[in-house]
N, C-alpha and C. Protein backbone atom coordinates (compact mmCIF):
# COMPACT_ATOMS: atom_id res chain seq x y z
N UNK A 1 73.93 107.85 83.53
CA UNK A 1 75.29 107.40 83.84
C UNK A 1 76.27 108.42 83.30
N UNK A 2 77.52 108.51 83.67
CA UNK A 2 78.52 109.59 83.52
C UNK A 2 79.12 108.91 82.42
N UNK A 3 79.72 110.14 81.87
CA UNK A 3 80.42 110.18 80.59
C UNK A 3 81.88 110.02 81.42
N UNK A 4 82.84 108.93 80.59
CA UNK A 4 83.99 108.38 80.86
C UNK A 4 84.60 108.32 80.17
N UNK A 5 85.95 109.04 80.09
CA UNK A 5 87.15 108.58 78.93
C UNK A 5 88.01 108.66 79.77
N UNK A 6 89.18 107.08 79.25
CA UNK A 6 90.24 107.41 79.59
C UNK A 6 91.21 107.34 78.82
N UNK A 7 92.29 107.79 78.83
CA UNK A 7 93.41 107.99 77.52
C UNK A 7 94.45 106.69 78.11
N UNK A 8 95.09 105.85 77.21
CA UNK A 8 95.50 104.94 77.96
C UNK A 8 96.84 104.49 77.05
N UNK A 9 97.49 103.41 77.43
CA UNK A 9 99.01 103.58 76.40
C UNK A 9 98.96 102.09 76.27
N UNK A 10 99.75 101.05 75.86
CA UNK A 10 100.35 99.90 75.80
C UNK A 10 100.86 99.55 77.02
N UNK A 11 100.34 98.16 77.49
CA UNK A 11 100.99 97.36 78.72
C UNK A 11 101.48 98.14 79.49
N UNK A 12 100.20 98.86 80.07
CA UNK A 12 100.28 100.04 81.32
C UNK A 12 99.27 99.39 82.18
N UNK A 13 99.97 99.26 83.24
CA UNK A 13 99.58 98.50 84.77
C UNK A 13 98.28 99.56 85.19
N UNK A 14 99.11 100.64 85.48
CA UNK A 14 98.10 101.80 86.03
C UNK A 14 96.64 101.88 85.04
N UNK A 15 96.93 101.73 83.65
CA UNK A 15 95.72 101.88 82.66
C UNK A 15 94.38 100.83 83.27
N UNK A 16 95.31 99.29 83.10
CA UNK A 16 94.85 98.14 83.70
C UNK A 16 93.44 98.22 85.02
N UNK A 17 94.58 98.63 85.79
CA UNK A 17 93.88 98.89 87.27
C UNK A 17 92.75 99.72 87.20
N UNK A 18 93.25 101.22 86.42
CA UNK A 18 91.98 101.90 86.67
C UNK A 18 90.56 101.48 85.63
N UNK A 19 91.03 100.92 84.55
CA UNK A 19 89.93 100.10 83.78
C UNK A 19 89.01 99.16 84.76
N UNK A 20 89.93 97.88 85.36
CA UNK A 20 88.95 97.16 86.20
C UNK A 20 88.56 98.13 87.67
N UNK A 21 89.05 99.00 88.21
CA UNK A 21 88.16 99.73 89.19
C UNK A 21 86.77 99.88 88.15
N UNK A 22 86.51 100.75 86.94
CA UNK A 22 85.77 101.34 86.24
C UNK A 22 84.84 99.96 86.30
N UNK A 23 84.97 98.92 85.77
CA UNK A 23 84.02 97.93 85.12
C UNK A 23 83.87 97.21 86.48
N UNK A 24 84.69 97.28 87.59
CA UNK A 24 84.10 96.49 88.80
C UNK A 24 82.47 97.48 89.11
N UNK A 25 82.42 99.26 88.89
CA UNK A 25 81.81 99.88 89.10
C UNK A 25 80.86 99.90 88.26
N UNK A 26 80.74 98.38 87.04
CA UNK A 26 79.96 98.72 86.28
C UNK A 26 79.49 100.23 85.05
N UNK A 27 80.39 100.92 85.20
CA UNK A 27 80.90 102.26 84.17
C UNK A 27 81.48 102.05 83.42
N UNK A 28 80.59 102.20 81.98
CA UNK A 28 81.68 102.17 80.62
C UNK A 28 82.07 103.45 80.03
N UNK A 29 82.71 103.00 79.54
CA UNK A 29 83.90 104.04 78.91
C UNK A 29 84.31 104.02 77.56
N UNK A 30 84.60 105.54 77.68
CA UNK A 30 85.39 105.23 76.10
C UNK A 30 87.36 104.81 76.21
N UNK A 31 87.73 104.38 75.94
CA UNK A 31 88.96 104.18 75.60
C UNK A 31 89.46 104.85 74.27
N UNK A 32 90.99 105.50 74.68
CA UNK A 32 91.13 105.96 73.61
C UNK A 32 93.29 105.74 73.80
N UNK A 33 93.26 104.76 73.12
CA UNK A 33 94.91 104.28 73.69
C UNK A 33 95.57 105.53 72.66
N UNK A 34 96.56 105.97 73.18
CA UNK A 34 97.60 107.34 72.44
C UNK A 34 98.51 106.20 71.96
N UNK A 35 99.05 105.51 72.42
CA UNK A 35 100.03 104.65 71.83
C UNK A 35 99.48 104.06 70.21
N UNK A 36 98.45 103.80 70.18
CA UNK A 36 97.86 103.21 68.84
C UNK A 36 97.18 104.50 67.91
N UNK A 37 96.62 105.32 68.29
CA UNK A 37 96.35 106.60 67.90
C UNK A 37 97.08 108.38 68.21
N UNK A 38 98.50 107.78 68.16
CA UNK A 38 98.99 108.83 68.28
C UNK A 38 98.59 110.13 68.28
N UNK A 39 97.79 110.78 67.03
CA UNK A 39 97.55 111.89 66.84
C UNK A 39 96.28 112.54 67.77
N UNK A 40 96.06 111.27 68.98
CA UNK A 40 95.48 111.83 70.32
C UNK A 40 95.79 112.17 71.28
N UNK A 41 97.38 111.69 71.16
CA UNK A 41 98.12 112.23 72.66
C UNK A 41 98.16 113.56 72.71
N UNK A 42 98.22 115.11 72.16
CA UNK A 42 98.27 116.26 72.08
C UNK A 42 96.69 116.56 72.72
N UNK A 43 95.54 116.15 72.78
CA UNK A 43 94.07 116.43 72.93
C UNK A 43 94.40 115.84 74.06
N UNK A 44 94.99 114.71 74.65
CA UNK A 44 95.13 114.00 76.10
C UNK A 44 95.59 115.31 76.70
N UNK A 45 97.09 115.89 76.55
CA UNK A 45 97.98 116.55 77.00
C UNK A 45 96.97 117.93 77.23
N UNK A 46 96.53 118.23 76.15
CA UNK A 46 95.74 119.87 76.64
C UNK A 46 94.57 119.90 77.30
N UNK A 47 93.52 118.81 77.35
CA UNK A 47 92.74 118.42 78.25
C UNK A 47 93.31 118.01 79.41
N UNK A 48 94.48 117.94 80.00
CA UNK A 48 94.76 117.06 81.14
C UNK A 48 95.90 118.16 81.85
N UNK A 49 95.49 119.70 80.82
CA UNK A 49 96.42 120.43 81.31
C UNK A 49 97.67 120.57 81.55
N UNK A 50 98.47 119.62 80.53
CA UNK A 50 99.81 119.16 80.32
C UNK A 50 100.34 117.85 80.98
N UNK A 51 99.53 117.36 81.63
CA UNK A 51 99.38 115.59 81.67
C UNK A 51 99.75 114.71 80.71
N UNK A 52 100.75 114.33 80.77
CA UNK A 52 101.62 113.52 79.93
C UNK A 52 101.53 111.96 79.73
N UNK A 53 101.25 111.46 80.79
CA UNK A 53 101.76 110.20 81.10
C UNK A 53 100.05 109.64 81.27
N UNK A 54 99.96 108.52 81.14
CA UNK A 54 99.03 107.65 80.79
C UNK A 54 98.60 106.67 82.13
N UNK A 55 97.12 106.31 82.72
CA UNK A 55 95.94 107.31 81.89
C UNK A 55 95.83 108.28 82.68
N UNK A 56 94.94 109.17 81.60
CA UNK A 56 94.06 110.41 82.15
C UNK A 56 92.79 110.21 82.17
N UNK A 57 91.88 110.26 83.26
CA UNK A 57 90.74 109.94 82.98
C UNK A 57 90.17 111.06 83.63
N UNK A 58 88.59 110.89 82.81
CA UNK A 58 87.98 112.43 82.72
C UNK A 58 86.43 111.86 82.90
N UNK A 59 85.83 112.43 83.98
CA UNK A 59 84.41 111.99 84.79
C UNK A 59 83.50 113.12 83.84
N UNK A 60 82.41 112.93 82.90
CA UNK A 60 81.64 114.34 82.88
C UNK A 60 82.75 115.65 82.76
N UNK A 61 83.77 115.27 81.75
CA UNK A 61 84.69 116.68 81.53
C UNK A 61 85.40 116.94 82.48
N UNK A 62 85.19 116.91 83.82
CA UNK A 62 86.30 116.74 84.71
C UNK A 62 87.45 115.95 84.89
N UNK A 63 88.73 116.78 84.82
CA UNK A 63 89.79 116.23 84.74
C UNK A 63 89.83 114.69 86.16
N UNK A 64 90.09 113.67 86.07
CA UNK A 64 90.14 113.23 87.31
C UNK A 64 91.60 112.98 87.71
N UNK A 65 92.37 113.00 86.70
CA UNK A 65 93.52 112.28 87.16
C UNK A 65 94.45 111.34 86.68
N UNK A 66 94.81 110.42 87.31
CA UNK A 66 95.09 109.43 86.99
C UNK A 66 95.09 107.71 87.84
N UNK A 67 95.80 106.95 87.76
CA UNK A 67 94.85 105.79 88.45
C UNK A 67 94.98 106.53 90.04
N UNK A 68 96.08 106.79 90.49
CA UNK A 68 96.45 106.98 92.17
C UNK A 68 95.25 107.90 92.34
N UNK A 69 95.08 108.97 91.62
CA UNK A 69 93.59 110.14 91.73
C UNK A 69 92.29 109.01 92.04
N UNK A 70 91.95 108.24 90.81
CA UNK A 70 90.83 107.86 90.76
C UNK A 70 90.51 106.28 92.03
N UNK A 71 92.15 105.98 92.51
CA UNK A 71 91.62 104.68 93.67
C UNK A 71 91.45 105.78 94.89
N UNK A 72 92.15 107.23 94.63
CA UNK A 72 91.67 108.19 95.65
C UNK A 72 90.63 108.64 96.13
N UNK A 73 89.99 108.84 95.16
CA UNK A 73 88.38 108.95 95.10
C UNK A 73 87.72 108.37 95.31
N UNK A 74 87.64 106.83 95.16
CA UNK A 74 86.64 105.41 95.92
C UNK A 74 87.33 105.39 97.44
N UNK A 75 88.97 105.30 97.79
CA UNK A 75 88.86 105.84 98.98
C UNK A 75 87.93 106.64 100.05
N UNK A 76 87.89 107.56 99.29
CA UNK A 76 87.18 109.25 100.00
C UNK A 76 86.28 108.80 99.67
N UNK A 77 85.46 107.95 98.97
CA UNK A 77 83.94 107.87 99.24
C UNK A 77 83.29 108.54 98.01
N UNK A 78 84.00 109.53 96.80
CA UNK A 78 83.59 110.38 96.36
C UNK A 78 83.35 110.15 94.76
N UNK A 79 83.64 108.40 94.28
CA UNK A 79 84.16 108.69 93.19
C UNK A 79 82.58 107.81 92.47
N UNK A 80 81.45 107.42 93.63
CA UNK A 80 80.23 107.07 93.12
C UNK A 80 79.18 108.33 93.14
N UNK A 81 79.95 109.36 93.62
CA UNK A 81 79.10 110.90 93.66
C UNK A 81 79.42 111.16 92.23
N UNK A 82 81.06 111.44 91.41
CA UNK A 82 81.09 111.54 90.57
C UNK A 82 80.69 111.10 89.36
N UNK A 83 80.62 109.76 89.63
CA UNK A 83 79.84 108.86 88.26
C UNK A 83 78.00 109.29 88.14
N UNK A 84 77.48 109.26 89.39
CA UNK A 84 76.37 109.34 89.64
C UNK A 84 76.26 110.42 89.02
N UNK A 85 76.71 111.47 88.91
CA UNK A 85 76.87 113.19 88.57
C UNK A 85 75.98 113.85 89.91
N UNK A 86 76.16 113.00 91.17
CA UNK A 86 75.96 113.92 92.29
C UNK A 86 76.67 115.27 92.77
N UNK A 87 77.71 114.45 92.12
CA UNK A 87 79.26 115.54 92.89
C UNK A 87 79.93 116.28 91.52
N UNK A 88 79.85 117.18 91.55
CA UNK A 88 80.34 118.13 90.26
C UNK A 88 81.19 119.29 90.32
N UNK A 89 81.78 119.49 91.58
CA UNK A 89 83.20 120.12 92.12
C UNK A 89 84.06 119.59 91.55
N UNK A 90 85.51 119.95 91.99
CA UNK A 90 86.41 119.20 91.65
C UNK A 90 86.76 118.19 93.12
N UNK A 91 87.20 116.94 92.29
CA UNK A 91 87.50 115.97 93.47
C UNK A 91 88.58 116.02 94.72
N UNK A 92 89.53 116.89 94.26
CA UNK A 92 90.60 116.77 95.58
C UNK A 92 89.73 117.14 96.49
């Protein structure tokens, strides 16, 4: 199974959503809220390539995005390649 983190904030809708996509998919994760552990938002931001805003979630080290990225990816069909670690490109 794929390695999952997502960086996530306080009473964030988008966090929400992309959590239950994740656990409808049966994929756990690490959580790591910046709002409660501040001194992680800077490791969010340089992993996410200056990605600011909450969440960032990251498939197997790949940046994915954020929720609109990751309901993008079950869209396209692509985002059970990624968990699976079939698909190891980048997703756009």
């Amino acid at each position: 199974m794929a390695e999952v983190i997502i960086y996530t904030g306080l009473m964030c809708s988008f966090c929400d959503r992309s959590k239950a996509l994740l656990h409808e998919k049966n994929v756990e994760f690490e959580e790591i809220n910046v709002a409660k552990n501040p001194e992680r938002r800077e490791e969010m931001v340089q992993k996410a390539n200056g990605g600011r805003t909450v969440p960032q979630i990251f498939i197997n080290g790949l940046h994915v995005g954020g929720c609109d990225d990751l309901f993008a990816l079950e869209r396209a069909g692509k985002l059970d390649g990624l968990i699976s670690g079939e698909m190891s490109d980048e997703p756009a």
